[in-house]
Structures are given as C-alpha cells and as structure tokens.
Protein backbone atom coordinates (compact mmCIF):
# COMPACT_ATOMS: atom_id res chain seq x y z
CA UNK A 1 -28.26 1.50 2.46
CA UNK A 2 -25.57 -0.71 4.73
CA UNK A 3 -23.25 1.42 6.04
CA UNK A 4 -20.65 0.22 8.37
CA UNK A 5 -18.27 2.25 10.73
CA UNK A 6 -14.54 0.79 11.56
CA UNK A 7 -13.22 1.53 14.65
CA UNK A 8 -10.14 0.81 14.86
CA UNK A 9 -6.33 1.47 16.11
CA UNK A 10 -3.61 3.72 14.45
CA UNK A 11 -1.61 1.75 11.86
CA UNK A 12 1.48 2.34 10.96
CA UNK A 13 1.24 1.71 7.66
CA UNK A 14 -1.75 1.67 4.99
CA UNK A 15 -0.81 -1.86 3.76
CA UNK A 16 -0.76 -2.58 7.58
CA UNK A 17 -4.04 -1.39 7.71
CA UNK A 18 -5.60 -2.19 4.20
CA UNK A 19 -4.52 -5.94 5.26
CA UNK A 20 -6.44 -5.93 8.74
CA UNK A 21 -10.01 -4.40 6.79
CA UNK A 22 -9.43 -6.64 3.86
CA UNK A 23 -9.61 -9.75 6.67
CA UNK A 24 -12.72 -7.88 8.83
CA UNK A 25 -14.95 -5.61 6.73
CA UNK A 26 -18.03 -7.27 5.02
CA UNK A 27 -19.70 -6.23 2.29
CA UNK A 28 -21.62 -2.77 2.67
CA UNK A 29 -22.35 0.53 0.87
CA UNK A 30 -20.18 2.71 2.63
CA UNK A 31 -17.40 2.29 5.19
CA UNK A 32 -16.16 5.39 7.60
CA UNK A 33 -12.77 5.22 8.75
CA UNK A 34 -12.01 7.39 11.77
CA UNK A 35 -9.54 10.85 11.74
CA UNK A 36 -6.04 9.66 12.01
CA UNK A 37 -5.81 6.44 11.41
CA UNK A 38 -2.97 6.68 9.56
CA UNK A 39 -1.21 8.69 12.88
CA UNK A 40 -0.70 12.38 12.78
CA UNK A 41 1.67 13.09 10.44
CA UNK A 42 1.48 15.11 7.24
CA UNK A 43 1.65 12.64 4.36
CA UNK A 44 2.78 14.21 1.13
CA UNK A 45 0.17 14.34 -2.35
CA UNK A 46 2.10 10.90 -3.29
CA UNK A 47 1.45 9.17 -0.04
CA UNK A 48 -2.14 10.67 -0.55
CA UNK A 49 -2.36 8.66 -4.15
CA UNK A 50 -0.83 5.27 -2.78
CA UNK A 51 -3.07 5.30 0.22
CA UNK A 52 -6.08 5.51 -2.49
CA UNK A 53 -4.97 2.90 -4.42
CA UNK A 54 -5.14 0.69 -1.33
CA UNK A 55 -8.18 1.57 -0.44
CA UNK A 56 -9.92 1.31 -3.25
CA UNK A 57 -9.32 -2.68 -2.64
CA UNK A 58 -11.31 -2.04 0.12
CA UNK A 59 -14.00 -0.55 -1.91
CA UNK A 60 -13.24 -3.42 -4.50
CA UNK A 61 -13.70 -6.19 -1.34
CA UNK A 62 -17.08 -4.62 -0.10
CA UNK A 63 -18.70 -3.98 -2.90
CA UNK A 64 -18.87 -0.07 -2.31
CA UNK A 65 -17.44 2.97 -1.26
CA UNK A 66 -14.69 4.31 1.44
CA UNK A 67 -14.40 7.31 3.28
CA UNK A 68 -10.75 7.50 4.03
CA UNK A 69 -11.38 8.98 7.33
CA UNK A 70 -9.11 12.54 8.43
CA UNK A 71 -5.61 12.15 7.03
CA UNK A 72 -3.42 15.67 7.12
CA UNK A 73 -1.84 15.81 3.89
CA UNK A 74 0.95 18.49 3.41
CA UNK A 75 -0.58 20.26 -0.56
CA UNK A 76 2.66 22.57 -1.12
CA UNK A 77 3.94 23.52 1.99
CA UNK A 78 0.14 23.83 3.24
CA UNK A 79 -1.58 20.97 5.35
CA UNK A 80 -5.38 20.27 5.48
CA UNK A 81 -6.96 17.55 7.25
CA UNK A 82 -8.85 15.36 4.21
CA UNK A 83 -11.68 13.10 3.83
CA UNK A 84 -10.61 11.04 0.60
CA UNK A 85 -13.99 9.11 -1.00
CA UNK A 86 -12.68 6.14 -2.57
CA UNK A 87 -14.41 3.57 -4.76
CA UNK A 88 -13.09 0.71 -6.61
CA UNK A 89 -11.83 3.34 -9.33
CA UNK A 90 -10.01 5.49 -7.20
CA UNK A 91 -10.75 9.15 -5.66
CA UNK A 92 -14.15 9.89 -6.22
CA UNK A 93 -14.34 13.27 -4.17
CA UNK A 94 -12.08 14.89 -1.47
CA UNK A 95 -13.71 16.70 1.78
CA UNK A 96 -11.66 19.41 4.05
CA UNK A 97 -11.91 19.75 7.67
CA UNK A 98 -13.08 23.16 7.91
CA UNK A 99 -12.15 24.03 11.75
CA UNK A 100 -9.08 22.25 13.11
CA UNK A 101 -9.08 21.48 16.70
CA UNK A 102 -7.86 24.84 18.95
CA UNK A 103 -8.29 22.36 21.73
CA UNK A 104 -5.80 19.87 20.95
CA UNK A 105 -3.19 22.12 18.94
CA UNK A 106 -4.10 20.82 15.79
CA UNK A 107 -4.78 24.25 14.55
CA UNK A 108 -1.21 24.84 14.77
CA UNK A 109 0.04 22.81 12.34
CA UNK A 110 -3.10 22.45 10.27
CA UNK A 111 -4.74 24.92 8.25
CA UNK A 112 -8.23 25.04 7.82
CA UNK A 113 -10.27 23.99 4.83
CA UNK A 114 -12.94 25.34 2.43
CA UNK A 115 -15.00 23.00 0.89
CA UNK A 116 -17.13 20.21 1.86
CA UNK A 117 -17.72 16.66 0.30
CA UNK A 118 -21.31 15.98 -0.91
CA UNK A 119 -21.60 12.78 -2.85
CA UNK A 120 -24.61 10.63 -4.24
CA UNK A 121 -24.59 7.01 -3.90
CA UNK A 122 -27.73 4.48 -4.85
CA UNK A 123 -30.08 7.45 -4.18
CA UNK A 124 -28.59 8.97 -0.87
CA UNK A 125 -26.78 11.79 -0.84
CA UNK A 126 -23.34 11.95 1.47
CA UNK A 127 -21.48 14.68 3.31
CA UNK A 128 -18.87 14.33 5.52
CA UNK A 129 -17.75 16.42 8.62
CA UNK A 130 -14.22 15.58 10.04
CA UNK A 131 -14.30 15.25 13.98
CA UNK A 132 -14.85 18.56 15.45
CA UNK A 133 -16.47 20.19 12.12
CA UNK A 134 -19.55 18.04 13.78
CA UNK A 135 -19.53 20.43 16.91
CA UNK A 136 -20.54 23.66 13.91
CA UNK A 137 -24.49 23.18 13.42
CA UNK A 138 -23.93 25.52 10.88
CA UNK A 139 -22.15 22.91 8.58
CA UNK A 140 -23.95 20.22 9.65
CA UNK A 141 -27.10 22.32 8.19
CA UNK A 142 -25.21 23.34 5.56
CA UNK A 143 -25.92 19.83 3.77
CA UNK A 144 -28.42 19.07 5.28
CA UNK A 145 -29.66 22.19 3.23
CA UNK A 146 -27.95 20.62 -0.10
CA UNK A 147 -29.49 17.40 0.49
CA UNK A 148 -27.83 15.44 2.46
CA UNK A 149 -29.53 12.39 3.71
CA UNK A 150 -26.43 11.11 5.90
CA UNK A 151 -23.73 12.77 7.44
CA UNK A 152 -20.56 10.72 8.47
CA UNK A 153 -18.18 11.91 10.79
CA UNK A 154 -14.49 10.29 10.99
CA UNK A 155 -13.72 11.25 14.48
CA UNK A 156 -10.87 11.38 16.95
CA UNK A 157 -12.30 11.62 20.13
CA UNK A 158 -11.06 10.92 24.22
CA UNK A 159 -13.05 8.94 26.78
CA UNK A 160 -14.03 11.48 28.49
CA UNK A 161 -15.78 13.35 25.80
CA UNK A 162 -17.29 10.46 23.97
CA UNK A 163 -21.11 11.06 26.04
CA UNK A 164 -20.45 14.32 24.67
CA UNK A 165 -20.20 13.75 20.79
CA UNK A 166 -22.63 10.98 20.91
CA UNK A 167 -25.28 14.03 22.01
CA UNK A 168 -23.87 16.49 19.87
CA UNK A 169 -24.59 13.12 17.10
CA UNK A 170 -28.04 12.91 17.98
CA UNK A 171 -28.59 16.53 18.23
CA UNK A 172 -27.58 17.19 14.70
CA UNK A 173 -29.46 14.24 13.70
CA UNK A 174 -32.62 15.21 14.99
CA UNK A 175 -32.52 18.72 13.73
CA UNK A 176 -31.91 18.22 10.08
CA UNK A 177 -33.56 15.07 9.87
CA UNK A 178 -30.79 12.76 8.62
CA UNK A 179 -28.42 10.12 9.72
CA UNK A 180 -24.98 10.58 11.75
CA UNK A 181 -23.06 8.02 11.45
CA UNK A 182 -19.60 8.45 13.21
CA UNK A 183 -16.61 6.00 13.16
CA UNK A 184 -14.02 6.75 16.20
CA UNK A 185 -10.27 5.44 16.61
CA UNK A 186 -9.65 3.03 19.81
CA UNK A 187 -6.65 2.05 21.38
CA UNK A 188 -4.23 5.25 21.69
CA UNK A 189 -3.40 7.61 23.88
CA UNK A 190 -3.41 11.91 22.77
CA UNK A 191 -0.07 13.41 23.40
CA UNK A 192 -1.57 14.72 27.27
CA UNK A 193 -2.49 11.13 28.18
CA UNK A 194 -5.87 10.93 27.84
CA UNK A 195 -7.29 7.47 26.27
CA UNK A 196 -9.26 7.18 22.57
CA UNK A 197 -11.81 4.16 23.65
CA UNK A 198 -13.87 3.91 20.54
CA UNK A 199 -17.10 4.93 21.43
CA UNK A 200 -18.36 4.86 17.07
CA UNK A 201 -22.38 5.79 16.38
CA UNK A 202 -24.91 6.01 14.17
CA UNK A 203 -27.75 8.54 14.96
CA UNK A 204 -31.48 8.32 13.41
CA UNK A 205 -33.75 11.23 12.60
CA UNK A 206 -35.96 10.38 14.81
CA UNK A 207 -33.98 10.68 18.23
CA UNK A 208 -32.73 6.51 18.24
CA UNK A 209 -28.87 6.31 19.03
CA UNK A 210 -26.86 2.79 18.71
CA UNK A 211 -23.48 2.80 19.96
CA UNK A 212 -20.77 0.52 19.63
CA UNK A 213 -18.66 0.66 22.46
CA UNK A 214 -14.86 0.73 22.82
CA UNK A 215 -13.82 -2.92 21.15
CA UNK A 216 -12.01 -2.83 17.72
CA UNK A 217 -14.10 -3.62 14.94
CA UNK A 218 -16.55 -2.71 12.38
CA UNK A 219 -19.76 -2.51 12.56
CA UNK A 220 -22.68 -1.99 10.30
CA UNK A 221 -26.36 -0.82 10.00
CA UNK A 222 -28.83 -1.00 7.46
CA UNK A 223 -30.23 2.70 7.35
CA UNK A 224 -33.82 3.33 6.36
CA UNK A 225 -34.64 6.39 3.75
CA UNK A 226 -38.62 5.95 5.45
CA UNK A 227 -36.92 6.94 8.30
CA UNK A 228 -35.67 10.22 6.90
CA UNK A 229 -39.60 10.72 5.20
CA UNK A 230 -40.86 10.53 8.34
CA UNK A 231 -39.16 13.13 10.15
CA UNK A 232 -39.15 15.56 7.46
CA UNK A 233 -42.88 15.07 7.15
CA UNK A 234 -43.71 15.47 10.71
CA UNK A 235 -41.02 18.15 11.80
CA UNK A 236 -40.19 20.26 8.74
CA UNK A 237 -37.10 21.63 10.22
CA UNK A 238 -35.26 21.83 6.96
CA UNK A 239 -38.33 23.60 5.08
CA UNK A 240 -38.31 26.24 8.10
CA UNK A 241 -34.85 26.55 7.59
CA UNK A 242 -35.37 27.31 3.94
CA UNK A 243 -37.79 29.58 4.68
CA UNK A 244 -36.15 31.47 7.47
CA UNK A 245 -37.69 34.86 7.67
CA UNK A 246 -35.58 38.54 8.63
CA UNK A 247 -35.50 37.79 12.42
CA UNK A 248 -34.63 41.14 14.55
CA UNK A 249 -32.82 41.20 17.90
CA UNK A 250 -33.69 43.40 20.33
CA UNK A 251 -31.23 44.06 22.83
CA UNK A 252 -31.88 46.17 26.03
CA UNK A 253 -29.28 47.58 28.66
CA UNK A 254 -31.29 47.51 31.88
CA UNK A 255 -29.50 48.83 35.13
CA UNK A 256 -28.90 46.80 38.17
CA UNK A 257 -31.22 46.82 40.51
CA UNK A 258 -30.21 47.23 44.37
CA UNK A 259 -31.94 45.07 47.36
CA UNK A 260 -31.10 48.11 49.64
C-alpha cells in the first residue's frame, strides 16, 4: 500500500489548494492532509460538500483515496472537527475528532465528537485520529482492536512539540502493531506565536520511524502488511488485549515515616 502524507501550508481557499496537490501529489493509495488546512474557521455543511467535490479530483489524479485532514464544520449551530474520506466518487466515510484541544482553546469553540472512521481499502483496514485524539491510547487501541492495520493522523502540531508526537507516533505504533502515519501543516504561526514546522511521519510496528522534516511537500511510503505479521506474531499485544483478564488494584495508605 503507497501512502503519501502532504505537508503543507494553510490555503485560503480549496481550489487554492486542490490546484497546488493536483500539480505535486503522485499517484498513491491514500493521501493524509493535515488538521486545518483549510484555516480555522467553521465551514458550513455546503462548504463541507464543495470541498469534497474538489477533492475527489485529487482522488481522481492519484488513483486513490483522500483523507481530508481536520476541517471544523459548523452541523446546525454545532461544530466538530471532521476527517472527510474522499474517493473519486465523493464522501466515502466521515471521522470526528473525539477530544478537542483544552490546550490551545479549541475546546471552546469545538465540540467533541463520537464516532470514529474505520475504512477498508485493497485489504487494509483505515482509522483515523485527528491531532491530539493520537495522545488517547485508548482510541488508538480502540481500532487497533477493530482491525485496523494503519492509523493516520492529520495533525496540527508546534515546533516545539513535534519530538513529542513523533514518540507518542511510535509508541502507539509499537503497541498495537500497526502503522502511524501522520501528515503535519508547515508554514504558520498559532495565535500565541509559536511556529507549525512540518515535522509529518510514518511509524512501523516494529519500532522504525521516518520523518520528513519541515519543507512543504508530500511524501510517500510503500507500507508492508509482512511488517504488521511480524509484530503481531512475535508480540501479541492485541491478542493480550483481547484477552485482558479482571485485573484488581490494591491500594494501601501507609503513614509517613519520620528520620527523627
């Protein structure tokens, strides 16, 4: 499976943007876009629909799939931050960003979401996690537990916290025994100053990491399913999981104990 991560800036517009892939991308599987490449705004449902229809040229120009990235899209009066799956048809499945960002004040203006997108696509099976829904092993394990054999993560994240997600990447890699593959914006600023500088990934199950600094661009990888046999074989985290027996906690209150 060829799946290829764009990291890119913040477009004004989708035909801005739809014009700048349709001149870079090559042909893959599956291309991530990051969170918010569209800006922050709320789109309404219609802007959701157009921004589809443009990027299922994408799809149409690759010769596969596109997750949309993390768009906030105002359903009603509520806003959720969306993953739109788009092939050359249109809107194949839609993804919700579970936990919006406390940190960054996104929770204030975003509510959060309640279901998850879990797709199959030439015998993989697809979830996506939008930026900080990565940071929740229990999501991430979630479909791993469903199936999942890749988990991409469209991804806002600052410089100074992209060592950060690139372990929490590996991490969540290695302990469900799938793929990360994360595509990050480049080329802004948040609203307290601090730079986006890229900083996109794709994590194996077996502990390998390969980064793609802060340039724009996208860039692809050929993922292995042997890869995913292996460490399933050898580790059997997700059977364990499965199998998780009634664990007790024993908790003890033990006084303090004086050097006098």
């Amino acid at each position: 499976m060829r799946v290829a991560v764009a990291q890119v800036r913040r477009f004004g517009t989708v035909a801005e943007a739809v014009r700048w892939l349709l001149a870079t991308a090559q042909p893959a599987d599956l291309l991530v876009l990051p969170e918010y490449w569209l800006g922050t705004r709320a789109l309404s449902e219609a802007d959701l629909r157009a921004v589809v229809e443009e990027l299922s040229k994408v799809a149409s120009a690759i010769g596969g799939y596109v997750v949309g990235g993390g768009i906030a899209v105002d359903f009603g009066g509520v806003v959720k931050n969306v993953c739109p799956v788009v092939g050359p048809g249109g809107l194949e499945a839609l993804g919700e960003k579970i936990f919006p960002s406390n940190a960054t004040g996104e929770r204030i203006r975003v509510s959060g979401g309640s279901r998850l997108a879990l797709f199959e696509l030439g015998g993989w099976t697809v979830g996506c996690l939008i930026c900080v829904d990565l940071l929740y092993p229990e999501l991430a394990r979630r479909l791993a537990l469903e199936g999942a054999d890749l988990i991409v993560n469209p991804a806002s994240v600052t410089a100074d916290r992209v060592e950060l997600w690139r372990a929490v990447g590996l991490a969540r890699a290695f302990e469900n025994s799938l793929y990360v593959a994360a595509a990050l914006g480049t080329g802004y600023r948040y609203a307290d100053g601090r730079p986006a500088e890229g900083g996109s990934f794709i994590a194996t199950p077996n502990g390998a990491l390969v980064e793609y600094g802060r340039g724009e661009g996208i860039y692809a990888m050929e993922l292995d399913k042997r890869e995913i046999e292996h460490a399933r074989s050898r580790r059997r985290y997700l059977e364990d999981a499965k199998a998780m027996p009634t664990v007790l906690v024993e908790r003890r209150h033990l006084p303090r104990v004086s050097l006098i």
